[in-house]
Protein backbone atom coordinates (compact mmCIF):
# COMPACT_ATOMS: atom_id res chain seq x y z
CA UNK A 1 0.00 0.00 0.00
CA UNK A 2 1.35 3.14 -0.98
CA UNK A 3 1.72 5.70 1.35
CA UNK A 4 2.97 9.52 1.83
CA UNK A 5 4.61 10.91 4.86
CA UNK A 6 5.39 14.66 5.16
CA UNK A 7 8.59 15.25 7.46
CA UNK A 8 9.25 18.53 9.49
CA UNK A 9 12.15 20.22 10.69
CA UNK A 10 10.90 22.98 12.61
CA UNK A 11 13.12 26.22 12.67
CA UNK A 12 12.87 29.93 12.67
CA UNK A 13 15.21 31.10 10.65
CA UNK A 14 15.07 27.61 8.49
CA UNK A 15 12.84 25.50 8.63
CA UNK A 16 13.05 21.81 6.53
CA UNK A 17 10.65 19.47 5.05
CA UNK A 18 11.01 16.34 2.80
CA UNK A 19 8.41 14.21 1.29
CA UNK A 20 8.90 10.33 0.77
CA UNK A 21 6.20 8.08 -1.22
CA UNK A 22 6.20 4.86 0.51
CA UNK A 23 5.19 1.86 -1.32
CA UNK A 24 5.43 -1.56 0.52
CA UNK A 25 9.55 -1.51 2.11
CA UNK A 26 10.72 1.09 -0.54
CA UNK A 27 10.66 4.47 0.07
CA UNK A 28 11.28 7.22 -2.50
CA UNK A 29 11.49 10.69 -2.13
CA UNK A 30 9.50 13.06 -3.55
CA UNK A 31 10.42 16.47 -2.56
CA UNK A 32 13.06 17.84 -0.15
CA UNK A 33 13.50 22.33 0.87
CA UNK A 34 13.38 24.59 2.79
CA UNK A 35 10.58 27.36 4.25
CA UNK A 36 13.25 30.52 4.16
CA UNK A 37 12.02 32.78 6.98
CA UNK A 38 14.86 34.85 7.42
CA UNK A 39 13.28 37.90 5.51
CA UNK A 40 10.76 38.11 8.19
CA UNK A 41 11.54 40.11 11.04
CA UNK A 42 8.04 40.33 12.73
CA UNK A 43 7.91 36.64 14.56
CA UNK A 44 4.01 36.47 13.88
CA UNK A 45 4.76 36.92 10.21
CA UNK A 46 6.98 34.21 10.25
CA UNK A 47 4.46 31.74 12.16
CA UNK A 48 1.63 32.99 10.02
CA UNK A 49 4.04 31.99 6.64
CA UNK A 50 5.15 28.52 8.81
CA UNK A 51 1.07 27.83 8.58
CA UNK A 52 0.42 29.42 4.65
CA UNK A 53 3.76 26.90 3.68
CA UNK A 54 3.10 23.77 5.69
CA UNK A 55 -0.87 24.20 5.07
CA UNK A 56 0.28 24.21 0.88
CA UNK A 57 2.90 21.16 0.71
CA UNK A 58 -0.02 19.18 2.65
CA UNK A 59 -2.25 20.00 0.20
CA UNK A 60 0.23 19.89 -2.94
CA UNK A 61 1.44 16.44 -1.72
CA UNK A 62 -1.81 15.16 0.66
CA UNK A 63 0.46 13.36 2.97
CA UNK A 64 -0.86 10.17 4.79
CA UNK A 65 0.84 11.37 8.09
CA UNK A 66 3.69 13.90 9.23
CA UNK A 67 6.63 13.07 10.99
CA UNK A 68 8.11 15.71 13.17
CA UNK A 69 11.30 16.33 14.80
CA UNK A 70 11.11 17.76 18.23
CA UNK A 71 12.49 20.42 19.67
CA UNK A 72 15.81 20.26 21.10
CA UNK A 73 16.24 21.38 24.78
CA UNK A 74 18.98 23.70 24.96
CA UNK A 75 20.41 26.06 27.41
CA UNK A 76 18.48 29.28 25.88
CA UNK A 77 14.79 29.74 26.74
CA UNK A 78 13.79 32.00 24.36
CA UNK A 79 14.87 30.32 21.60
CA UNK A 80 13.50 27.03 23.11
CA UNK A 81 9.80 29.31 23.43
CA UNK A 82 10.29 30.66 19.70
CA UNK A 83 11.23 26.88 18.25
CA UNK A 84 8.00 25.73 19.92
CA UNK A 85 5.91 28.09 18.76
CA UNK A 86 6.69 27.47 15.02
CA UNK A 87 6.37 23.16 15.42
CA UNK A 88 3.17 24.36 16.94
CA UNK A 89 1.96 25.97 13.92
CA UNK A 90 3.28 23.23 11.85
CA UNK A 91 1.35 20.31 14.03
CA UNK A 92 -1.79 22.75 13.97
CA UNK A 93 -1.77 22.93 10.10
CA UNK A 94 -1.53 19.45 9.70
CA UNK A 95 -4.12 18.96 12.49
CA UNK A 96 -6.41 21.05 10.95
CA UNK A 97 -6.37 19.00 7.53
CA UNK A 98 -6.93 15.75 9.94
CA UNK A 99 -2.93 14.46 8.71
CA UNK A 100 -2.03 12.24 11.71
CA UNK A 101 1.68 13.74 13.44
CA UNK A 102 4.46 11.32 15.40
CA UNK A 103 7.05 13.37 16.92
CA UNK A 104 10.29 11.78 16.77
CA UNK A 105 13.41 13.54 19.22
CA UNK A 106 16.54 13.83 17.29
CA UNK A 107 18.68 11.15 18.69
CA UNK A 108 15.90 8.73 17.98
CA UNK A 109 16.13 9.98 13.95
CA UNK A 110 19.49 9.66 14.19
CA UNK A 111 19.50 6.16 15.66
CA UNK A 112 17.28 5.31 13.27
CA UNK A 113 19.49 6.37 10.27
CA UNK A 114 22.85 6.20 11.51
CA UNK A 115 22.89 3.56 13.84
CA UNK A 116 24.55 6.42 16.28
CA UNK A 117 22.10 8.87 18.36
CA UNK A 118 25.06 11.39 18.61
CA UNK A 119 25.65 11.02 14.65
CA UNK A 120 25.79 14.98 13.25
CA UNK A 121 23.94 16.28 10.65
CA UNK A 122 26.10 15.95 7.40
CA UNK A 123 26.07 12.33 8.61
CA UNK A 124 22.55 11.94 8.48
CA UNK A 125 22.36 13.29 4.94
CA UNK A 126 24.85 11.29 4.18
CA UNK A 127 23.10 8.01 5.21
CA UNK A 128 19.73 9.33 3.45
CA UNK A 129 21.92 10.23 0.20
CA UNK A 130 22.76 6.13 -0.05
CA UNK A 131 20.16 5.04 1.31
CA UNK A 132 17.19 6.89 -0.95
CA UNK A 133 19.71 7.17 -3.86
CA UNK A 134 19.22 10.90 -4.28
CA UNK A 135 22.05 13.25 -5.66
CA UNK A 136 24.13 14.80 -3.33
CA UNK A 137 23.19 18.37 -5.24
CA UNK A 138 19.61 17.46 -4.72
CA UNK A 139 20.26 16.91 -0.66
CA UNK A 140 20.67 20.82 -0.59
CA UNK A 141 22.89 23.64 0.85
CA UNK A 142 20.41 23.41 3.74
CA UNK A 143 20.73 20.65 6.49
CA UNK A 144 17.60 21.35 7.74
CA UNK A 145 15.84 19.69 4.59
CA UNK A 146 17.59 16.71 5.32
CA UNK A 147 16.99 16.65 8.58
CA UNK A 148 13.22 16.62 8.24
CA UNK A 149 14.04 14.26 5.13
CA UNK A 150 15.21 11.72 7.87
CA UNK A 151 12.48 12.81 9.93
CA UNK A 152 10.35 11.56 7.66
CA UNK A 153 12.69 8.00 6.79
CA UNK A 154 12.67 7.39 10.57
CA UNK A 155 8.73 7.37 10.73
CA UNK A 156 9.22 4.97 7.65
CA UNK A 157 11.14 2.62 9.25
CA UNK A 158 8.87 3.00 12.65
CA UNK A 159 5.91 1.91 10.60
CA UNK A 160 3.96 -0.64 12.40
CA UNK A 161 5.64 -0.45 15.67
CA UNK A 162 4.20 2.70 17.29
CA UNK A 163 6.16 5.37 18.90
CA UNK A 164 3.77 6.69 21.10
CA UNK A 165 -0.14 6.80 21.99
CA UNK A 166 0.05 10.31 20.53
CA UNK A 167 -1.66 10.18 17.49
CA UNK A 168 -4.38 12.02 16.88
CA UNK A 169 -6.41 12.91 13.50
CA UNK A 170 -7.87 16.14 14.46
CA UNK A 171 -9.39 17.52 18.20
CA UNK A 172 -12.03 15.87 17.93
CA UNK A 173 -10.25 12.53 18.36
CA UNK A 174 -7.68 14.31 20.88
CA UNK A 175 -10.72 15.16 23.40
CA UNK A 176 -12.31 11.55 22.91
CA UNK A 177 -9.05 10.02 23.85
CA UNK A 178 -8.08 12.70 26.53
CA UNK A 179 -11.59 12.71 28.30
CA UNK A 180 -9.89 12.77 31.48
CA UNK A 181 -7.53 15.96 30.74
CA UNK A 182 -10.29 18.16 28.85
CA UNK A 183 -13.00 20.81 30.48
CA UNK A 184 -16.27 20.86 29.14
């Protein structure tokens, strides 16, 4: 069964995406960039393009499910708060289309592609670059796209053995499932 996953690097300055097409155990990609956001300088601009950008590949590609990478606790606050923010408006566009969303951390897409949870980036793109066959000009000038590229490989190689319980295909199905955490 063929399927398309969406993968998400969140950023806000950069932030990636790659698309693989999934049929059976061979994945292929489709489409791998990046959502430029360094010409905003209003913050709310840049979420409100995050949405507008996201909201259009779902829609260009009509992903099965998005895999995202999250956030990475580091020592600064703010930029932990602004990071956030724009995965936020990434999982609510996808939510809002009813595109089911794992969040993978980044050791665990690492693990997944490199074998090595401390692996860096160019290794990554690296291992995606064999392993999907695509040209190292088409990986871009832009780790980001192939870190949501492996994003999106990891969630292929998770499929059928769940991450998490946290999978939800719109609010809806997030207050039926969270009855015990939601106000009426």
């Amino acid at each position: 069964m063929e399927q398309i996953i969406l993968g998400i690097d969140p950023g806000t300055s950069i932030m990636g995406y790659g698309v693989l097409r999934v049929d059976g155990k061979k994945a292929e990609m489709l489409a791998l960039g990046v959502i430029d956001l360094r010409k905003f300088a209003d913050p709310y601009l840049k979420l409100g393009h995050i949405h507008e950008r996201v909201s259009s590949l779902i829609e260009g590609f009509l992903p099965d499910c998005m895999a995202i990478e999250a956030p990475f606790f580091g020592k600064n606050i703010q930029s932990m708060l602004k990071l956030g923010r724009a995965q936020g408006v990434a999982i609510a566009a996808a939510i809002h289309r009813q595109v089911p969303i794992t969040e993978y951390a980044p050791s665990k897409i690492k693990m997944a592609i490199t074998g090595n949870g401390n692996a860096s980036k160019e290794q990554v793109a690296d291992m995606l670059h064999r392993m999907l066959h695509v040209e190292k000009e088409e990986m871009g000038k832009f780790l980001d796209a192939s870190d949501a590229l492996g994003a999106a490989y990891c969630h292929f190689l998770q499929m059928g053995k769940p991450e998490s319980d946290h999978k939800y295909r719109g609010w809806a199905d997030f207050v039926r499932k969270n009855k015990d955490r939601v106000n009426d």
